[in-house]
Protein backbone atom coordinates (compact mmCIF):
# COMPACT_ATOMS: atom_id res chain seq x y z
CA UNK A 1 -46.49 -43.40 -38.62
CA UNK A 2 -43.85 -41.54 -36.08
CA UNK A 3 -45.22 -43.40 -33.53
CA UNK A 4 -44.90 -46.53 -35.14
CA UNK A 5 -41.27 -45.73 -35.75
CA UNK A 6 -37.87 -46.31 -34.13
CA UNK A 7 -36.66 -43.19 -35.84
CA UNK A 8 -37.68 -40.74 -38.21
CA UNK A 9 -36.00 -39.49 -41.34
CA UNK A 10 -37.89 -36.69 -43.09
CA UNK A 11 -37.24 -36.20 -47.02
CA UNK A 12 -39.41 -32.62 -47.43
CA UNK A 13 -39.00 -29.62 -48.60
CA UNK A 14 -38.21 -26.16 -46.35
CA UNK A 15 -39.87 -24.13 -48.18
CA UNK A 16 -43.42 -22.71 -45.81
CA UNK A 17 -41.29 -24.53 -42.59
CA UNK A 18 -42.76 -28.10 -43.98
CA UNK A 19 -39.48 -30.08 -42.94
CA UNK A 20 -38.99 -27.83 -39.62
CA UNK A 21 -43.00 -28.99 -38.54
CA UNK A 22 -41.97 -32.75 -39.60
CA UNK A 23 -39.12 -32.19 -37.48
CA UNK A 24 -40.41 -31.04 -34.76
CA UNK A 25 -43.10 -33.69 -34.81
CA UNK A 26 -40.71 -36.26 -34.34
CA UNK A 27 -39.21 -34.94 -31.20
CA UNK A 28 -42.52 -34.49 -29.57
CA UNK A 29 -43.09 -38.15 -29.86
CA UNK A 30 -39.86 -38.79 -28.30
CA UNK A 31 -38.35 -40.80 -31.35
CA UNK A 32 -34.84 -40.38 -32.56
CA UNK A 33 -34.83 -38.17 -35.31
CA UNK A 34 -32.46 -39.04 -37.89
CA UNK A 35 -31.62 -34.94 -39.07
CA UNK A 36 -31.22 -31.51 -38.02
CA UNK A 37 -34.11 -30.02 -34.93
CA UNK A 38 -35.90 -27.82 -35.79
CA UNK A 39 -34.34 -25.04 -35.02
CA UNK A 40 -31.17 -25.60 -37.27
CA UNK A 41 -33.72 -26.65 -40.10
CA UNK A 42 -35.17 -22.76 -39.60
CA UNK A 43 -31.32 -21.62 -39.91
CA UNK A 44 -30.46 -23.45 -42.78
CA UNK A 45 -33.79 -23.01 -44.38
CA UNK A 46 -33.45 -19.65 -44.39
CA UNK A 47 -30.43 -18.32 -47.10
CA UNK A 48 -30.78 -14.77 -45.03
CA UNK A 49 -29.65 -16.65 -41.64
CA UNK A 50 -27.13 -19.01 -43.09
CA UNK A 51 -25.05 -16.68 -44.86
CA UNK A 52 -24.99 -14.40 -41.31
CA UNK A 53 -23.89 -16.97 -39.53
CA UNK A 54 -21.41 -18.40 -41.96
CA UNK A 55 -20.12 -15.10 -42.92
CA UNK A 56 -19.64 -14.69 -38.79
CA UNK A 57 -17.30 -17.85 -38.45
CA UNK A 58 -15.23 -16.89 -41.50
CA UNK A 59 -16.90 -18.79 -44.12
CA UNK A 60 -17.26 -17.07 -47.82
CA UNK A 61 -20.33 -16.57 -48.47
CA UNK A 62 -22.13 -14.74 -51.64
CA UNK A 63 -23.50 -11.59 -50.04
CA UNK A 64 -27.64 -11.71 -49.31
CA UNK A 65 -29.78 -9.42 -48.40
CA UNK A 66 -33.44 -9.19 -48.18
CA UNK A 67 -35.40 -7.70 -51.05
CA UNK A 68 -36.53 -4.44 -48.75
CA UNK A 69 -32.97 -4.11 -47.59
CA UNK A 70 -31.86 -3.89 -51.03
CA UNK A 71 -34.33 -1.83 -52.09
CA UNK A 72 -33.20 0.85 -49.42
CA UNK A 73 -30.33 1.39 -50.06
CA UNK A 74 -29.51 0.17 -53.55
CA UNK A 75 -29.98 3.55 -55.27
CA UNK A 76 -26.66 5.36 -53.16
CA UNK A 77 -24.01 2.56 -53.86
CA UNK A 78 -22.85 2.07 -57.03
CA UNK A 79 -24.00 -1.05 -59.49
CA UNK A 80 -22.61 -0.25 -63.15
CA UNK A 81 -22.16 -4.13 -64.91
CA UNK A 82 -23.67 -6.05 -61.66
CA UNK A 83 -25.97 -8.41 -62.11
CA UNK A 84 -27.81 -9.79 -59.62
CA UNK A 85 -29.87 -13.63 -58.69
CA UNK A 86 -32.76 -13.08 -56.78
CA UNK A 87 -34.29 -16.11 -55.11
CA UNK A 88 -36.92 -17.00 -52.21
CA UNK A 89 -35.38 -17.48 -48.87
CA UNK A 90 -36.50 -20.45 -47.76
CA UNK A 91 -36.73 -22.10 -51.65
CA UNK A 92 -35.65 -25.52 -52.80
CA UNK A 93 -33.58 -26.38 -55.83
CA UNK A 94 -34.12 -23.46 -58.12
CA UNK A 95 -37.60 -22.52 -57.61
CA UNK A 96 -38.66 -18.89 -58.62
CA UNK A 97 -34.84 -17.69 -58.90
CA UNK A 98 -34.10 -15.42 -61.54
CA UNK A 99 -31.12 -13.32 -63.13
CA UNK A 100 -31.58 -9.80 -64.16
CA UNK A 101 -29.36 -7.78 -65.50
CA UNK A 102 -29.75 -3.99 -63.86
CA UNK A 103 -30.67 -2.82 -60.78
CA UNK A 104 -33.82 -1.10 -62.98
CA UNK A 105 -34.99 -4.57 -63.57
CA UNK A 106 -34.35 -5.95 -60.27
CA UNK A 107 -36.37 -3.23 -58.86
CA UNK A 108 -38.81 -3.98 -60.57
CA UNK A 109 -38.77 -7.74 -60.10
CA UNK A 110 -39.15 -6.71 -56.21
CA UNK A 111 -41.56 -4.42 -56.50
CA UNK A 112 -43.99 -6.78 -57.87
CA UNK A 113 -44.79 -8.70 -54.21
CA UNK A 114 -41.83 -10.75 -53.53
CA UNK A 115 -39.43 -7.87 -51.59
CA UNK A 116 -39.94 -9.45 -48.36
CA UNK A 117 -40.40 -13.09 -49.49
CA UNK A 118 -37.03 -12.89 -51.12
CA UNK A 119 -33.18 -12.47 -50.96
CA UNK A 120 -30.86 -10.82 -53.35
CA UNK A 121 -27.52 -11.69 -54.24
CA UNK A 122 -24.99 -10.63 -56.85
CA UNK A 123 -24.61 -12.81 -59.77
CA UNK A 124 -21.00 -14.57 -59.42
CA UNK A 125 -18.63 -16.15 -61.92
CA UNK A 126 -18.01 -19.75 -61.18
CA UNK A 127 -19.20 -23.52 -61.25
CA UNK A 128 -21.82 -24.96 -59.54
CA UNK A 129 -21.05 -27.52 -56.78
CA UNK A 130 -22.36 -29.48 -54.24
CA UNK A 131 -21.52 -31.69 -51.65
CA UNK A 132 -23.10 -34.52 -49.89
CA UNK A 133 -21.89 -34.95 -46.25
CA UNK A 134 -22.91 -36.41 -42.98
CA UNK A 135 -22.40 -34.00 -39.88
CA UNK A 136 -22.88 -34.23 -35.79
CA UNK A 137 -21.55 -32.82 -33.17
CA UNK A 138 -19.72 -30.37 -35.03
CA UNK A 139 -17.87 -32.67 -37.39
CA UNK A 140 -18.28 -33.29 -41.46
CA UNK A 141 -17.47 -36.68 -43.24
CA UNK A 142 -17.83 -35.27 -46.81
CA UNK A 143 -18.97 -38.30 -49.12
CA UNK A 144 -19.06 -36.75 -52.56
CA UNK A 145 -18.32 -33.61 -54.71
CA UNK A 146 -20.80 -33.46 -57.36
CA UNK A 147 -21.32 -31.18 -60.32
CA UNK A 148 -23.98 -29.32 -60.73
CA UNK A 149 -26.30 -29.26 -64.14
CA UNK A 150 -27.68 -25.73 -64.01
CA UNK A 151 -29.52 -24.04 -66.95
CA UNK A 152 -29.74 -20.64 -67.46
CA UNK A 153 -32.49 -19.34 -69.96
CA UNK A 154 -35.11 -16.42 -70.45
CA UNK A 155 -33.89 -15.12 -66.80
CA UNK A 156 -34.56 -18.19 -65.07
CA UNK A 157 -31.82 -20.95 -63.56
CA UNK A 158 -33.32 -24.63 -63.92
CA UNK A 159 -31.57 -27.70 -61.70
CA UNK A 160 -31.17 -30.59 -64.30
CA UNK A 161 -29.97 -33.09 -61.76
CA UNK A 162 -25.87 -33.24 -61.70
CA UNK A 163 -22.90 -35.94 -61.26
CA UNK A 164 -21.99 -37.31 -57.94
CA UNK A 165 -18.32 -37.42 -57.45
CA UNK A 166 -17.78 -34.99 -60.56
CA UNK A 167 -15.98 -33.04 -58.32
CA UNK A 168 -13.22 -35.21 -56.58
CA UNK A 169 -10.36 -33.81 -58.05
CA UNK A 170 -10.96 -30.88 -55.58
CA UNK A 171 -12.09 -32.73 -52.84
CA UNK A 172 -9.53 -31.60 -50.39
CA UNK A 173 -10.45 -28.08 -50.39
CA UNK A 174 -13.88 -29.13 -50.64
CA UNK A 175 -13.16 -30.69 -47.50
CA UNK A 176 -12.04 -28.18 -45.62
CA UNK A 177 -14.85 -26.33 -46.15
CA UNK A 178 -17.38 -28.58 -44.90
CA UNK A 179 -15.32 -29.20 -41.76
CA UNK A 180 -15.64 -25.02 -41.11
CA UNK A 181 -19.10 -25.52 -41.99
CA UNK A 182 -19.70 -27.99 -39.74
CA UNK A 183 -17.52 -26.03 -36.68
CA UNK A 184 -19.52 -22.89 -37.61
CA UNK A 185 -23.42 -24.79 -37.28
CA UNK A 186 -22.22 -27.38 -34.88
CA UNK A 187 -25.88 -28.72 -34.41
CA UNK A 188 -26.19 -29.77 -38.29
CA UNK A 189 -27.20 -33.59 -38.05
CA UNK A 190 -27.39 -36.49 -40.44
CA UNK A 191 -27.32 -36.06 -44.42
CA UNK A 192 -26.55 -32.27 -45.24
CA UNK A 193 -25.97 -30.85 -48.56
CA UNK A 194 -24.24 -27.71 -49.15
CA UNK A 195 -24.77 -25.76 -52.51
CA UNK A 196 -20.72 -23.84 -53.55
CA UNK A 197 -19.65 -21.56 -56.34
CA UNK A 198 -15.72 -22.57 -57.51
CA UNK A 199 -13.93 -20.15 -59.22
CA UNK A 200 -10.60 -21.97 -60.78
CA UNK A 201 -7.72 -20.06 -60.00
CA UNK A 202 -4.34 -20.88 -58.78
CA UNK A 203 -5.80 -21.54 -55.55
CA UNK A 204 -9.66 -21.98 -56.03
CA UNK A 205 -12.13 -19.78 -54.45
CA UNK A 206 -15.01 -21.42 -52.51
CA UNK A 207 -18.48 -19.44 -52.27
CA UNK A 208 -21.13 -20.94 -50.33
CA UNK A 209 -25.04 -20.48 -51.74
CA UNK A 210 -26.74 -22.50 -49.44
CA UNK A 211 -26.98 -25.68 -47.02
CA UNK A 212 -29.56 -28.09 -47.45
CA UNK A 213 -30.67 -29.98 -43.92
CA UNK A 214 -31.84 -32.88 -45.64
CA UNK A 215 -31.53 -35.08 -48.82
CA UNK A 216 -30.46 -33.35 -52.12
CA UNK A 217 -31.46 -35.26 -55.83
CA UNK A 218 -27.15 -36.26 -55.58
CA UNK A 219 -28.77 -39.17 -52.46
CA UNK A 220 -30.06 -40.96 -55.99
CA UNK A 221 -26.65 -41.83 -57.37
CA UNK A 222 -24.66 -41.91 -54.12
CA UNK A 223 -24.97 -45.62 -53.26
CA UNK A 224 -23.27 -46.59 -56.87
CA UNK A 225 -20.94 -43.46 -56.76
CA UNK A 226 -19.43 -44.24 -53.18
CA UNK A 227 -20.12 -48.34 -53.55
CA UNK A 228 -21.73 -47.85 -49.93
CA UNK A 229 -24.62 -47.94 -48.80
CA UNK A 230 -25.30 -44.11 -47.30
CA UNK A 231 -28.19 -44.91 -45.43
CA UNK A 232 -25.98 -47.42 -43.08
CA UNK A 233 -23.44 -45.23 -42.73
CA UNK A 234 -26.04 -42.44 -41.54
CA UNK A 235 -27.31 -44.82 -39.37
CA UNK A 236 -24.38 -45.76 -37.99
CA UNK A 237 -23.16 -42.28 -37.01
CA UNK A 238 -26.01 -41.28 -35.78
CA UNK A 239 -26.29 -43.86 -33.37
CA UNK A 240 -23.21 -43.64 -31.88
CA UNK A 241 -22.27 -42.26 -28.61
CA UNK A 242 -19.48 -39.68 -28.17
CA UNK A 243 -17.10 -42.34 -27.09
CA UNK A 244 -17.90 -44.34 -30.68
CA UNK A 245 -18.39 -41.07 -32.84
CA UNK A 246 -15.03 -40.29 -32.01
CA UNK A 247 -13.59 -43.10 -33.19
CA UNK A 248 -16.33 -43.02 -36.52
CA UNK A 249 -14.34 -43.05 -39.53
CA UNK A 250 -15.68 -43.19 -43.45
CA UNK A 251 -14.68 -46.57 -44.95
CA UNK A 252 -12.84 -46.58 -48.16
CA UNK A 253 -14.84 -44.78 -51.07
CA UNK A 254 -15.42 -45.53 -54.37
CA UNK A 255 -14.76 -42.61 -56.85
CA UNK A 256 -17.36 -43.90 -59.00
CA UNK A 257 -18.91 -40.98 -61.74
CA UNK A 258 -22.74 -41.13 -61.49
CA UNK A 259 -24.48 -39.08 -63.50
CA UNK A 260 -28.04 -37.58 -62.40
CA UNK A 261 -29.90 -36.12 -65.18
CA UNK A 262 -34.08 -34.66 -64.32
C-alpha cells in the first residue's frame, strides 16, 4: 500500500517501535511521509528520552527515571508522603500505569519484571491536559486545548476520552509551551500531541508527561471543535516549502466544545 501511495500517514501505536518500523518503511520507499522519522518517533516514544531532552532546553518536565535507577538509589533519599505513577516507557494512553502509595509498594511493583520495561515518576497535583498541534521545522500551530477524562481506581489511571477545546481559556500559556516544545525537538513533524499537568495558581504551572508523534483520540472531535478540516491543514503545511511555511498561518478557529467520551 506505501507504494501505491503519494504519502503516508501512519495512525499506530509506539509501544514495541510499531509506528517507528511504519515510519521508517515509508522513507525507504521514497514517499513523503506525513509525521515524525523515525528517529524522533524513538525520542518521543520513549518518556525516559523526552523528558531528558525537554528538561535540557528548559522545559518542566515531571521527573522520570527508569525502574532500576530508582530502585538504586531510592532507599538513601528521603520519600515520607510521596507517591509515585509508574508507567511503561514507550506505552500509549494509560496502559499498565499505576499509582502506589509508598516506596514499599513501588518496590515491589518493580520487582515483579517490569524495572527495566518501565519509568517512575512522582505522583503530581494537577489537571490533565492535552494539546493537539501541528509542528515542522521547529515551529507549533497549537489547534486545541483539551481536557482530559482520567479515572483513577484500585491503583490504576483509565483514559475515558476528553473535550477538545476544554482548555481554551488557557490557551496562551498553553501556547507558549508548545512553541518551546517545538524549538527544543525541532524535527517533530505533522499532528503531535503533547500530554501536560496544570496546576492553577496565580500564574499556572505547566508539567509536561509526554508527547505523542502521531494522532491522539482528541483527532475524533477536532474537525467540529476547530470547524476545519485538520487533515487539510496538515496537508497543507506539510507540503510547503520554507519560503510558503513561513508565511503558513492557522485560519480563524472555532472554539467549539466537543466532548470525547470511550
Amino acid at each position: 500500500m506505501i507504494r501505491e501511495s503519494d504519502a503516508v500517514w501512519p495512525i499506530a501505536p509506539e509501544t514495541g517501535g510499531v509506528l517507528s518500523r511504519l515510519s521508517g518503511l515509508a522513507v525507504a520507499e521514497g514517499r513523503m511521509l506525513l509525521g515524525c522519522a523515525p528517529s524522533t518517533v524513538d525520542i518521543a516514544a520513549s518518556k525516559l528520552k523526552t523528558a531528558q531532552l525537554l528538561q535540557a532546553a528548559g522545559v518542566s518536565v515531571a521527573t522520570t527515571e527508569t525502574g532500576h535507577e530508582w530502585l538504586q538509589h531510592k532507599s538513601s533519599q528521603p520519600h515520607a508522603g510521596t507517591a509515585w505513577v509508574i508507567k511503561p516507557d514507550d506505552g500509549v494512553s494509560c496502559d499498565d500505569t499505576v499509582y502506589l502509595a509508598s516506596v514499599e509498594e513501588a518496590t515491589v511493583w518493580l520487582r515483579n519484571g517490569r524495572e527495566m520495561s518501565h519509568v517512575v515518576q512522582p505522583y503530581l497535583p494537577g489537571e490533565a491536559i492535552s494539546l493537539s498541534m501541528l509542528c515542522r521545522d521547529g515551529q507549533a500551530w497549537l489547534l486545541s486545548c483539551n481536557r482530559q477524562k482520567i479515572t483513577l481506581a484500585d491503583g490504576r489511571f483509565a483514559y475515558r476520552g476528553g473535550i477538545v477545546n476544554g482548555a481554551n481559556e488557557h490557551y496562551e500559556i498553553l501556547n507558549r509551551l508548545a512553541q518551546q516544545i517545538a524549538a527544543a525537538m525541532p524535527d517533530l513533524a505533522g499532528y503531535i500531541g503533547v500530554d501536560v499537568l496544570l496546576e492553577d495558581g496565580v500564574v499556572p504551572a505547566l508539567t509536561v508527561l509526554e508527547i505523542n508523534p502521531r494522532l491522539t483520540t482528541s483527532y475524533a472531535g477536532l474537525h467540529a471543535a476547530i470547524g476545519v478540516n485538520p487533515a487539510l491543514l496538515l496537508l497543507q503545511m506539510m507540503r510547503a516549502d520554507k519560503d510558503a511555511l513561513s508565511r503558513f498561518k492557522l485560519p480563524q478557529l472555532k472554539q467549539n466544545i466537543v466532548e470525547i467520551t470511550l
